[in-house]
C-alpha atoms as a PDB file:
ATOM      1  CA  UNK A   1     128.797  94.553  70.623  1.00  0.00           C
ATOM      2  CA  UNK A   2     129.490  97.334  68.638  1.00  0.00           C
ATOM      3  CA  UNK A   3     129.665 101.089  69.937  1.00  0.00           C
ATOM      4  CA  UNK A   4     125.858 101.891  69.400  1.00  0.00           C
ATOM      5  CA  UNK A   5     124.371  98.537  71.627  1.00  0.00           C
ATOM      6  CA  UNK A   6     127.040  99.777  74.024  1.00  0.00           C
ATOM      7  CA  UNK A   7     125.832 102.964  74.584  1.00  0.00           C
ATOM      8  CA  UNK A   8     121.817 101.961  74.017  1.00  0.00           C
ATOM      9  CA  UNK A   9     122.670  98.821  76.886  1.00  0.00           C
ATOM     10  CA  UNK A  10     124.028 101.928  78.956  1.00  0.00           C
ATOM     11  CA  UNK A  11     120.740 104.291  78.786  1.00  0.00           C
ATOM     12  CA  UNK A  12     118.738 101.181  79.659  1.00  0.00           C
ATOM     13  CA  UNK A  13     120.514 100.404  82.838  1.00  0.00           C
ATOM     14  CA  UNK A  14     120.554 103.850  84.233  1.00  0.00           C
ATOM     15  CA  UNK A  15     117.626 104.501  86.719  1.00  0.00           C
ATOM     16  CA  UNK A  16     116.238 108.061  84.831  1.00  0.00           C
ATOM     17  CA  UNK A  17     113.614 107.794  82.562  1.00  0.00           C
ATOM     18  CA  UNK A  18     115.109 108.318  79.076  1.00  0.00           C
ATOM     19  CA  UNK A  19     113.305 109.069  75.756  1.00  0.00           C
ATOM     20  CA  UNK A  20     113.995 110.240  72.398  1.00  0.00           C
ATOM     21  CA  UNK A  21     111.785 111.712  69.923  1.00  0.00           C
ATOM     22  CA  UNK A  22     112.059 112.721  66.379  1.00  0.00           C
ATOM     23  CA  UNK A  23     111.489 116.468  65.086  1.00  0.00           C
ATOM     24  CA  UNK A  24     107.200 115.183  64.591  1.00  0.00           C
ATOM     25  CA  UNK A  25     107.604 114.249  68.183  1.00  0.00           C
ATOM     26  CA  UNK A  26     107.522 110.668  67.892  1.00  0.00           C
ATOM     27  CA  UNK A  27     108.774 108.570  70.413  1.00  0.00           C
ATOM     28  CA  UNK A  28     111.508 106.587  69.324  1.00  0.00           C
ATOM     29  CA  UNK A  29     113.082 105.597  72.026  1.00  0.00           C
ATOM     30  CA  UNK A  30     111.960 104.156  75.613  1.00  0.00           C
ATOM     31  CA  UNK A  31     114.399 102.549  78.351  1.00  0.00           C
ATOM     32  CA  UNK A  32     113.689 100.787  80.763  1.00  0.00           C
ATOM     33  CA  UNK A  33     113.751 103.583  83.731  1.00  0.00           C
ATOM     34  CA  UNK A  34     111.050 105.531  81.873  1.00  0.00           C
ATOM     35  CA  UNK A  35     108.981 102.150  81.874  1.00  0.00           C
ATOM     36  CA  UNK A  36     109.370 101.993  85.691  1.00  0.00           C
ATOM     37  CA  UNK A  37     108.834 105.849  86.492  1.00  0.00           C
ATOM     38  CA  UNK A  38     105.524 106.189  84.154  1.00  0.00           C
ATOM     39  CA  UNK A  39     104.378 102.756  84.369  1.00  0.00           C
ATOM     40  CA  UNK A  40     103.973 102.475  80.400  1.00  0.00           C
ATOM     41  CA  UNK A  41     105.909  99.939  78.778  1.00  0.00           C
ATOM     42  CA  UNK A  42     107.607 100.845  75.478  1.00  0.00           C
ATOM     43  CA  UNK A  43     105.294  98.974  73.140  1.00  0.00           C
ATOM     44  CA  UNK A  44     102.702 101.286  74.345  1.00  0.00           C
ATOM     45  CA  UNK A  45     104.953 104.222  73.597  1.00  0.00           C
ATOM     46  CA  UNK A  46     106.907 103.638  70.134  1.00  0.00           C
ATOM     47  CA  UNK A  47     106.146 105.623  67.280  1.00  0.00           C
ATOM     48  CA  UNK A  48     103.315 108.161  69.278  1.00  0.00           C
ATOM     49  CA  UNK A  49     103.783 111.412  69.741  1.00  0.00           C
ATOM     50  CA  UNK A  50     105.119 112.057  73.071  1.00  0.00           C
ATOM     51  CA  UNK A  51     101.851 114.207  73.712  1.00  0.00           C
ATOM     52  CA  UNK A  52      99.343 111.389  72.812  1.00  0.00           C
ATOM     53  CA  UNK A  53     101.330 108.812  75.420  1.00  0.00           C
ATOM     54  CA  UNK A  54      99.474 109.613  78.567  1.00  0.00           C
ATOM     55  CA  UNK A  55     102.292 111.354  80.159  1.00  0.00           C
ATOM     56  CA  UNK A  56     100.516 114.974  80.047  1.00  0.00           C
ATOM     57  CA  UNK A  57     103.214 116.453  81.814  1.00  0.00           C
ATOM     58  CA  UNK A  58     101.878 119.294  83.489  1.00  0.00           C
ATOM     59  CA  UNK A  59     103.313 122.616  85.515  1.00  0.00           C
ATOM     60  CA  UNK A  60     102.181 123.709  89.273  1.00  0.00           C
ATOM     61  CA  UNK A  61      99.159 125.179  88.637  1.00  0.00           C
ATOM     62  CA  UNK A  62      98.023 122.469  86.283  1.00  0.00           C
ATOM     63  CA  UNK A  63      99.420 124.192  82.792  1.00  0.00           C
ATOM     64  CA  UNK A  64      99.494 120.996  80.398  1.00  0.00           C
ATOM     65  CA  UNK A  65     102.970 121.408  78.986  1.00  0.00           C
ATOM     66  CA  UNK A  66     102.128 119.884  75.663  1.00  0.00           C
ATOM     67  CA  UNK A  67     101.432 123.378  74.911  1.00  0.00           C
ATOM     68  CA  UNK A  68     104.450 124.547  75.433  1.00  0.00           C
ATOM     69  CA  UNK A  69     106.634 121.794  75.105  1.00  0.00           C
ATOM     70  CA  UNK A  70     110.322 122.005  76.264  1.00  0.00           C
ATOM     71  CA  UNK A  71     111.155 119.669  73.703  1.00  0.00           C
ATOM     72  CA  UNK A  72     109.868 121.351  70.848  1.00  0.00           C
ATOM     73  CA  UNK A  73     111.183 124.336  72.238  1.00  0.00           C
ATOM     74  CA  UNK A  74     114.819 122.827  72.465  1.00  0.00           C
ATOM     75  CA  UNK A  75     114.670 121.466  69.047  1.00  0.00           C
ATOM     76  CA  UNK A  76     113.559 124.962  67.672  1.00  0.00           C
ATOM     77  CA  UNK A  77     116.055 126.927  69.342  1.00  0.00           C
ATOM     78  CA  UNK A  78     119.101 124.145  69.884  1.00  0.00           C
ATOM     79  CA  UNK A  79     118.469 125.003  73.651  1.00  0.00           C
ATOM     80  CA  UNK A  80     118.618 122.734  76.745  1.00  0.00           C
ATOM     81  CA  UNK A  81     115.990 122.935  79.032  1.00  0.00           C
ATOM     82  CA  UNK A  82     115.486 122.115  82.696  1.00  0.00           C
ATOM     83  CA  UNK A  83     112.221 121.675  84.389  1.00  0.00           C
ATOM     84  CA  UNK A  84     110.108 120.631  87.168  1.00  0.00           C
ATOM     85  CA  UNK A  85     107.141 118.819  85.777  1.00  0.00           C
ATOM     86  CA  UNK A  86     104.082 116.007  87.307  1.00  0.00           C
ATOM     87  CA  UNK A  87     103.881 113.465  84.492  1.00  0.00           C
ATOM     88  CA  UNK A  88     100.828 110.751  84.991  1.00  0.00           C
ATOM     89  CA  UNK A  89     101.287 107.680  85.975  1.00  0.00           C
ATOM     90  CA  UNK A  90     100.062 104.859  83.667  1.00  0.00           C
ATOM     91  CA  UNK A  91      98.181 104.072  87.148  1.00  0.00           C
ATOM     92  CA  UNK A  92      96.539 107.787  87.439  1.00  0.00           C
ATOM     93  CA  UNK A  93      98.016 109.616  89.662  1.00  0.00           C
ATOM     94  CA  UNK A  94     100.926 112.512  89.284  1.00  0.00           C
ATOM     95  CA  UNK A  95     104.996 111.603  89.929  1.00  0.00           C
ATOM     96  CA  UNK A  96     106.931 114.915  90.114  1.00  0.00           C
ATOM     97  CA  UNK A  97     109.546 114.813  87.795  1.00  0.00           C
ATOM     98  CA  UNK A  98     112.598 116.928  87.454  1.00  0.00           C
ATOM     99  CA  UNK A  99     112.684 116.934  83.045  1.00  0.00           C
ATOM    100  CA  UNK A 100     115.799 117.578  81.264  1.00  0.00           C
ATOM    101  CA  UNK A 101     115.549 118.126  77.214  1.00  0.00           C
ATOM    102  CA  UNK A 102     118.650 118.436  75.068  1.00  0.00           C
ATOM    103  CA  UNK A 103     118.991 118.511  71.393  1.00  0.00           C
ATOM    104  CA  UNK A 104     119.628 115.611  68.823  1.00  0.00           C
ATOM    105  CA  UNK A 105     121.961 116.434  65.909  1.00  0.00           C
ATOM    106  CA  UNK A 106     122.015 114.408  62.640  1.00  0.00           C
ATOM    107  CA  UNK A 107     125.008 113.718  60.778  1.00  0.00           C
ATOM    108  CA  UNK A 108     125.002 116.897  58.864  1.00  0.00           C
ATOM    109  CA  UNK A 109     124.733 118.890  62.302  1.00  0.00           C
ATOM    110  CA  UNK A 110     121.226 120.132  61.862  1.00  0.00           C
ATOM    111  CA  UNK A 111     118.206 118.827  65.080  1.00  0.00           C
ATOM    112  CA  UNK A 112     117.016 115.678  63.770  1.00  0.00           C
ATOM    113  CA  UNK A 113     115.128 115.632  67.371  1.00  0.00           C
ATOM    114  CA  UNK A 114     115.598 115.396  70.945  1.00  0.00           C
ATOM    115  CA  UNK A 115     116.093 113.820  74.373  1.00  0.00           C
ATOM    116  CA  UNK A 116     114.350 114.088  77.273  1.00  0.00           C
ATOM    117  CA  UNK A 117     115.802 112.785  80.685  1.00  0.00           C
ATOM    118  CA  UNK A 118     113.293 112.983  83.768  1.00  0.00           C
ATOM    119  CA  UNK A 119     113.943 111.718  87.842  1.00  0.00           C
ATOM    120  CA  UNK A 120     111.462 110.899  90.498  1.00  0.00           C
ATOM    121  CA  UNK A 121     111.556 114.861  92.181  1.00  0.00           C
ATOM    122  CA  UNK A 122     109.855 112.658  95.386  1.00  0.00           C
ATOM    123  CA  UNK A 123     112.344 112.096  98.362  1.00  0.00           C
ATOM    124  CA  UNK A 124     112.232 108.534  98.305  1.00  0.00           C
ATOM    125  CA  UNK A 125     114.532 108.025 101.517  1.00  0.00           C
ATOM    126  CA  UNK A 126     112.059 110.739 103.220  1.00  0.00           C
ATOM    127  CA  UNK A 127     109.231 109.144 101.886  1.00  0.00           C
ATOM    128  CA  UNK A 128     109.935 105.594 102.734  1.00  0.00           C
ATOM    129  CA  UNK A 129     110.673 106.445 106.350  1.00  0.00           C
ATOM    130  CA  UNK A 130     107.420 108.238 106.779  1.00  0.00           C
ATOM    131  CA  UNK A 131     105.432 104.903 105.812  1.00  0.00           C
ATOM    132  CA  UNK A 132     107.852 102.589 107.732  1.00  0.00           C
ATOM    133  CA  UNK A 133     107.582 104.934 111.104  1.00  0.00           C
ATOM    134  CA  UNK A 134     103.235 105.262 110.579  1.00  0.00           C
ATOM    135  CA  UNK A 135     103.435 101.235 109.986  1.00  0.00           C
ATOM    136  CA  UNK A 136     105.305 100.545 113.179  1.00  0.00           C
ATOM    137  CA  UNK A 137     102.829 103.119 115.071  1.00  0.00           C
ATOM    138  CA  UNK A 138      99.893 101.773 113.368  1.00  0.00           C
ATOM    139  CA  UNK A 139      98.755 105.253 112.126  1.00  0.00           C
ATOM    140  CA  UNK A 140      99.191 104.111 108.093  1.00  0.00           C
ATOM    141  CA  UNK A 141      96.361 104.014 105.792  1.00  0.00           C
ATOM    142  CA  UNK A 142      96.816 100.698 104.103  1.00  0.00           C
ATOM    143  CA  UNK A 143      94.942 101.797 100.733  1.00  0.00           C
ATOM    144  CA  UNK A 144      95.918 105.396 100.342  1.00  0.00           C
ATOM    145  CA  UNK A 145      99.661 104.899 102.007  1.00  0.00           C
ATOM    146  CA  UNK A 146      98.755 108.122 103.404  1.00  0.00           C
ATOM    147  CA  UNK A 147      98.472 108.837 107.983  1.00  0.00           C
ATOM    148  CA  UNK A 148      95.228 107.377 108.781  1.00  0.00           C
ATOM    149  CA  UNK A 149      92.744 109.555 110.949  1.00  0.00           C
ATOM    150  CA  UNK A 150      94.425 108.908 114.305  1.00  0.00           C
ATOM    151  CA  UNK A 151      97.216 110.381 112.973  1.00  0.00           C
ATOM    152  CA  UNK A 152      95.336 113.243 111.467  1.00  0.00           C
ATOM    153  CA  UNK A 153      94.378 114.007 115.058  1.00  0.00           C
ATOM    154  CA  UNK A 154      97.573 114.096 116.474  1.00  0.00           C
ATOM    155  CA  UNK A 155      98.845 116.475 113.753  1.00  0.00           C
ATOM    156  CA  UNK A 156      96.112 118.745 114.222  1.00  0.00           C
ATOM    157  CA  UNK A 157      96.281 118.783 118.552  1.00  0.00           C
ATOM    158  CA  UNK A 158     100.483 119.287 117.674  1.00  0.00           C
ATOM    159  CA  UNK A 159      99.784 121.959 115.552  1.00  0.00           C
ATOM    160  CA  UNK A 160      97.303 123.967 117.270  1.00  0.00           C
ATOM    161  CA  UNK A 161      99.809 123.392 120.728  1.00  0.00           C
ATOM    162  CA  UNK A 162     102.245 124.914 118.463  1.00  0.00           C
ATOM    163  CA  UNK A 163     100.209 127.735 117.307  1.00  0.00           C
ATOM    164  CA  UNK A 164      99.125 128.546 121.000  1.00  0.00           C
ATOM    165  CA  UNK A 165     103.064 128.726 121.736  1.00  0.00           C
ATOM    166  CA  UNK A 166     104.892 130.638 118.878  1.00  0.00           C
ATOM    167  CA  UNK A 167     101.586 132.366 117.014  1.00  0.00           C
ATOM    168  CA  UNK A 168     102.766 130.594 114.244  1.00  0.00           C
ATOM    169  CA  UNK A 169     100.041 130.526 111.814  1.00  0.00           C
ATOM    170  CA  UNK A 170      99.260 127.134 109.982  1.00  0.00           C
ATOM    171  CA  UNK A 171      95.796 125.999 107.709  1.00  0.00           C
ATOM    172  CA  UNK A 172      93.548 123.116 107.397  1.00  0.00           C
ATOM    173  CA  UNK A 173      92.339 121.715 104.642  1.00  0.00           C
ATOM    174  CA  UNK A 174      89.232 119.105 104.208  1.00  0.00           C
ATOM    175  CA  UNK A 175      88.645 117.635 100.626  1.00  0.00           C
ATOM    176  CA  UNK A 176      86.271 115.476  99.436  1.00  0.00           C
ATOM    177  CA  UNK A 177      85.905 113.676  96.066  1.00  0.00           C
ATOM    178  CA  UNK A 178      82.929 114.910  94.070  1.00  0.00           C
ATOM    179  CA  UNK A 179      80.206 112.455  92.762  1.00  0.00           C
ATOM    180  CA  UNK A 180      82.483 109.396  94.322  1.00  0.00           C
ATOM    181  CA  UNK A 181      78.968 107.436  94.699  1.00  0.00           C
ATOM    182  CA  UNK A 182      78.690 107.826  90.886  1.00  0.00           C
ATOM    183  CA  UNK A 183      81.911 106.262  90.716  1.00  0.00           C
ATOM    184  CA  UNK A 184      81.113 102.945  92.802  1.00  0.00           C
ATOM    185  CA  UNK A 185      77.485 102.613  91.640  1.00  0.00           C
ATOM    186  CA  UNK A 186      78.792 102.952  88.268  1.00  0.00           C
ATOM    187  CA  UNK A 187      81.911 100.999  88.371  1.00  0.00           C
ATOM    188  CA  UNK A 188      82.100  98.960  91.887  1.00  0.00           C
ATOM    189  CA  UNK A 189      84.246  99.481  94.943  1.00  0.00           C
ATOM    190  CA  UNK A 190      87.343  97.878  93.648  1.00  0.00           C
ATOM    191  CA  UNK A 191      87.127 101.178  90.875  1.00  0.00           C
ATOM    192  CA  UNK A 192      86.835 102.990  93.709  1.00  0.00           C
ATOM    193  CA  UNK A 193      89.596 102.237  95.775  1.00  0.00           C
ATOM    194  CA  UNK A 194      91.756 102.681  92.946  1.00  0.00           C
ATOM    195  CA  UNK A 195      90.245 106.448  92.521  1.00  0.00           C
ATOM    196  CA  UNK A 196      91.560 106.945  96.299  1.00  0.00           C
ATOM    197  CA  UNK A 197      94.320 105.221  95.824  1.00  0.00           C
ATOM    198  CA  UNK A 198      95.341 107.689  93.028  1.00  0.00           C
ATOM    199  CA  UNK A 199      93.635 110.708  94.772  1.00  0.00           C
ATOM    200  CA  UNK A 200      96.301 109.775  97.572  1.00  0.00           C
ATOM    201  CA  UNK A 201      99.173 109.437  95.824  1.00  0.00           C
ATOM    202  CA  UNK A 202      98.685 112.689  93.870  1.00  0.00           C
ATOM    203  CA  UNK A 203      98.135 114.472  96.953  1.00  0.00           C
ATOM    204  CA  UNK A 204     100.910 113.466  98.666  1.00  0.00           C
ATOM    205  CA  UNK A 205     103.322 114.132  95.910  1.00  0.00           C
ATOM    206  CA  UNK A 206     101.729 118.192  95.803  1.00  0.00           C
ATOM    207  CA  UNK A 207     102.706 119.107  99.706  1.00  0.00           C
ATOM    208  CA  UNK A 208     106.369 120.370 101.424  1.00  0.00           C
ATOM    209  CA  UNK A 209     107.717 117.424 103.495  1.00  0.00           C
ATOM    210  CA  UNK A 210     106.326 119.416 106.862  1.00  0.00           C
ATOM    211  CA  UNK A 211     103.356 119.231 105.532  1.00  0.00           C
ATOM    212  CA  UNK A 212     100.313 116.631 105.915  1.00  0.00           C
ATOM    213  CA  UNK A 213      97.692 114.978 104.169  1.00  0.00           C
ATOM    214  CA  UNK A 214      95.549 112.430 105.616  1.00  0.00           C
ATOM    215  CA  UNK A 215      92.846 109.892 104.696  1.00  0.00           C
ATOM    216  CA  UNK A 216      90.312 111.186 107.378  1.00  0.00           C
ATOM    217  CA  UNK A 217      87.823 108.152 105.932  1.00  0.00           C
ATOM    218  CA  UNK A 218      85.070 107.237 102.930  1.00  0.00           C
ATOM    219  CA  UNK A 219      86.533 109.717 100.139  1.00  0.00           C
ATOM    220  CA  UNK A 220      87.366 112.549 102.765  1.00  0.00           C
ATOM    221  CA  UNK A 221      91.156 113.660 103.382  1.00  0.00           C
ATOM    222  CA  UNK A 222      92.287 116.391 105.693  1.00  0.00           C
ATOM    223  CA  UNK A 223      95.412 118.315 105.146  1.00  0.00           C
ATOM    224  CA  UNK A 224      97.606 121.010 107.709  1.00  0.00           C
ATOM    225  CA  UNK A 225      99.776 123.031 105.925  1.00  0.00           C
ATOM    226  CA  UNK A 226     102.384 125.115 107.925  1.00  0.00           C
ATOM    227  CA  UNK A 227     103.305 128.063 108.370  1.00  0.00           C
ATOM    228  CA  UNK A 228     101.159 129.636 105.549  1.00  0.00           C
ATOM    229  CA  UNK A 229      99.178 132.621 104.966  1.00  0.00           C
ATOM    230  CA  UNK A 230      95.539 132.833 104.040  1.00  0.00           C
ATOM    231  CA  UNK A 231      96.931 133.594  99.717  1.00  0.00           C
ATOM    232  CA  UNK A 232      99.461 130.609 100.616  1.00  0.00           C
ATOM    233  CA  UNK A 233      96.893 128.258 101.992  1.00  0.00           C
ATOM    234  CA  UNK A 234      94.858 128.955  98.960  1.00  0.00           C
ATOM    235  CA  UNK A 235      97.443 128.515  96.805  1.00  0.00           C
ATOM    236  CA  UNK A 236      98.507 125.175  97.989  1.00  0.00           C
ATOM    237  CA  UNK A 237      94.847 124.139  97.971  1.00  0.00           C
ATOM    238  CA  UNK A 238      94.335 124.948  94.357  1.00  0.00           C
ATOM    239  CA  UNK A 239      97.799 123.296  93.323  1.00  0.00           C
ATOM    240  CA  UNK A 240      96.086 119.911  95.435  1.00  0.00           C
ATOM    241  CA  UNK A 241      92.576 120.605  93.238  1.00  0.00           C
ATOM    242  CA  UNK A 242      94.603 120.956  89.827  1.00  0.00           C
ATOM    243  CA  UNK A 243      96.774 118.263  90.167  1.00  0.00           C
ATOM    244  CA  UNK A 244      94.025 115.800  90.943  1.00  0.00           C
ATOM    245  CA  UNK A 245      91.986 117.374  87.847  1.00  0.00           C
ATOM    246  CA  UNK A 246      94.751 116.777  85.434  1.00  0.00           C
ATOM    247  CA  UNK A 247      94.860 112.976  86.559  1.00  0.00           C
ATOM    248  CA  UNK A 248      92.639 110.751  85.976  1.00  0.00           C
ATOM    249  CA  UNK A 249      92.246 106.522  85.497  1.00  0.00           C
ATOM    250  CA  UNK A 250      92.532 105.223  82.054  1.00  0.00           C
ATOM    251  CA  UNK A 251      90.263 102.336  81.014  1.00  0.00           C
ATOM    252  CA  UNK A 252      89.903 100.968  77.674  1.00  0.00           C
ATOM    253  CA  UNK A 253      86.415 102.589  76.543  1.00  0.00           C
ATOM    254  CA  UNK A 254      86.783 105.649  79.084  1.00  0.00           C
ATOM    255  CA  UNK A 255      88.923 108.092  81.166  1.00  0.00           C
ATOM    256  CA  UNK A 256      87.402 108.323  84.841  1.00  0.00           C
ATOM    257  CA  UNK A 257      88.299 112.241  85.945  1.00  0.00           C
ATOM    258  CA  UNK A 258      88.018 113.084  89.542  1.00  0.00           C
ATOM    259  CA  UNK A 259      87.333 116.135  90.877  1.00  0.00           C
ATOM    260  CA  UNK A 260      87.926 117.419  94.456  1.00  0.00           C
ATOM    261  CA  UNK A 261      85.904 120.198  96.520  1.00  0.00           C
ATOM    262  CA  UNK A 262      88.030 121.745  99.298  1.00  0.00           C
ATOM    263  CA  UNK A 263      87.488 124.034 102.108  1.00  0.00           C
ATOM    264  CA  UNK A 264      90.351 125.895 103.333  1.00  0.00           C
ATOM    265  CA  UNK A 265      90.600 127.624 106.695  1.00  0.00           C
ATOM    266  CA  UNK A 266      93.607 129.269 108.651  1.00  0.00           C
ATOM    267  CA  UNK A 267      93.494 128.615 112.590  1.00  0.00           C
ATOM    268  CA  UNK A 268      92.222 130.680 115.082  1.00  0.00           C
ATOM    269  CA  UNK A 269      93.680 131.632 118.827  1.00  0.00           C
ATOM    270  CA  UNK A 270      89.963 130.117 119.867  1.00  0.00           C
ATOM    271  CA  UNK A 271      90.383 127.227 117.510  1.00  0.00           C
ATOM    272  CA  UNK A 272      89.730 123.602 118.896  1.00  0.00           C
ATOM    273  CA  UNK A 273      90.489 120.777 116.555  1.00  0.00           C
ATOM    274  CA  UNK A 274      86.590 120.171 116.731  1.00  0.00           C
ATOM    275  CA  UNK A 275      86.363 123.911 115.690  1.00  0.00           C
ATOM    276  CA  UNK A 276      89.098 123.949 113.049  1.00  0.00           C
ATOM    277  CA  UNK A 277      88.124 121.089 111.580  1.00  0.00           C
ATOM    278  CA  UNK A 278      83.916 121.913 111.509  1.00  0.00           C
ATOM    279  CA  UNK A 279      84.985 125.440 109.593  1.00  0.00           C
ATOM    280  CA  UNK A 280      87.255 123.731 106.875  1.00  0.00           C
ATOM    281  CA  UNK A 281      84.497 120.749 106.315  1.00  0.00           C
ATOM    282  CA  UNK A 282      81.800 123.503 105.848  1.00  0.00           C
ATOM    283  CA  UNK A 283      83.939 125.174 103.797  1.00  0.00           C
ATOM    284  CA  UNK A 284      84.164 122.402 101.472  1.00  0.00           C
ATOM    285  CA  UNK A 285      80.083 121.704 101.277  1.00  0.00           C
ATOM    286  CA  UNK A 286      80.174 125.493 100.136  1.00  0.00           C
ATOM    287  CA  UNK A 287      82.573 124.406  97.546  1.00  0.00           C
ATOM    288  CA  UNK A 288      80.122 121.503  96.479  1.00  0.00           C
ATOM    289  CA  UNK A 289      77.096 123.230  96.787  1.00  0.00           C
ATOM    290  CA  UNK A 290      78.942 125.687  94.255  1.00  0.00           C
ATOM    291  CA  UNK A 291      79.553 123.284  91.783  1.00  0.00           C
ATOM    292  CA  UNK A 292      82.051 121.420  92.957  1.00  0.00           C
ATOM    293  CA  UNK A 293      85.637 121.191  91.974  1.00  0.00           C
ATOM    294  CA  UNK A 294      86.699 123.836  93.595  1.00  0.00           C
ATOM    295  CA  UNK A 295      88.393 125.667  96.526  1.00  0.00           C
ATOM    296  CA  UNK A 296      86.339 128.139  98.765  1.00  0.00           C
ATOM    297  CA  UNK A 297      88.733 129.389 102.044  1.00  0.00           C
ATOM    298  CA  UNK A 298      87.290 131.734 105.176  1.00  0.00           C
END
């Protein structure tokens, strides 16, 4: 093995995602950690341009990064770059990812191209826990991975306790898919546990780990964020709308986009959970009855 397989069998056994591209930002490179992080095996990959391979890495507040691209950027400049980023999933749904691009030299020093290195940003340790300790209490979700609606409940109940205590503002949150009828009449049930599936996953991958989201049932979720203002709530809302908007399922003669209508409330010293949770669901009808794909807060 000479020096070159060395180091190539070395990228493909770390556990990063690793790519290279070429100054047209072709891919010409794909290990086996990117395979496993995106879900997109390398023959899907090789030779397309990074932006065309369904990664769409976007920012926070939804900002498709294709369109300001940290690699091009690095191979313009000779700059490294480090960034946190939500690539899609070959399955749909957004991964946080923390991206690292570096330059490629050729042999006569100019940037032939560049690297890009990118980690799962998700606690994994934190995350498997959670799932392990709502398994063993029976408050799991089996479809969404998410707390189920018992659990929802006892969030809420703790929360509001906790509010009555310390005065310690929190929010609620109640989304519901738009047109997710559409999507089963249209495409079965199987179609559309995969859209919830992916709806889940994306949302729980946009929240602080003392934070919540919940499937509350059908193609509802409820979420408490804590300790928030009303500009925070909304905030964290919209960053949950955009981040489902820039996903979407992949077939092969269509992309299925999902939308999400939210209605965002903070709680009150009157609040019940019945009470919290009636405002934030009416909330969100006001955000379908607007159109849809939206957040509307009170």
């Amino acid at each position: 093995m000479d020096d070159r397989d060395f180091y190539r069998e070395l990228i493909e056994e770390i556990g990063d995602g690793v790519y290279f591209v070429d100054r047209e930002r072709r891919i010409t490179f794909w290990n086996r950690g990117a395979e496993r992080l995106s879900g997109l095996r390398r023959d899907q990959v090789l030779g397309v341009r990074c932006g065309d391979a369904t990664l769409r890495h976007v920012d926070e507040s939804g900002r498709l990064l294709c369109d300001a691209c940290p690699l091009s950027a690095t191979m313009k400049d000779g700059r490294p770059r480090e960034l946190l980023a939500y690539l899609q999933h070959a399955d749909g749904h957004r991964v946080p990812v923390r991206v690292r691009s570096s330059p490629i030299h050729g042999p006569d020093g100019s940037i032939a191209g560049a690297v890009e290195i990118f980690e799962d940003a998700t606690d994994d340790f934190a995350e498997r826990q959670r799932i392990a300790e709502l398994e063993r209490l029976a408050l799991l979700d089996p479809l969404t991975r998410l707390g189920n609606r018992h659990y929802a409940e006892t969030q809420i109940r703790a929360h509001i306790r906790e509010f009555e205590r310390t005065r310690r503002s929190f929010g609620t949150l109640f989304l519901d898919v738009d047109r997710f009828k559409h999507f089963n009449d249209d495409h079965g049930h199987e179609m559309g546990d995969r859209i919830l599936s992916m709806v889940g996953r994306t949302l729980a991958a946009s929240v602080r780990v003392y934070d919540s989201v919940c499937r509350w049932g059908g193609d509802e979720f409820v979420g408490m964020i804590a300790d928030v203002d009303e500009k925070t709530l909304f905030a964290v809302a919209e960053k949950m709308r955009v981040l489902v908007a820039t996903s979407g399922l992949r077939l092969p003669t269509e992309t299925i986009d999902v939308r999400l209508s939210i209605g965002a409330t903070l709680a009150r010293h009157d609040d019940s959970m019945e009470s919290l949770l009636a405002r934030a669901d009416r909330l969100m009808y006001d955000s379908k009855a607007a159109g849809g794909n939206r957040v509307t807060i009170g």
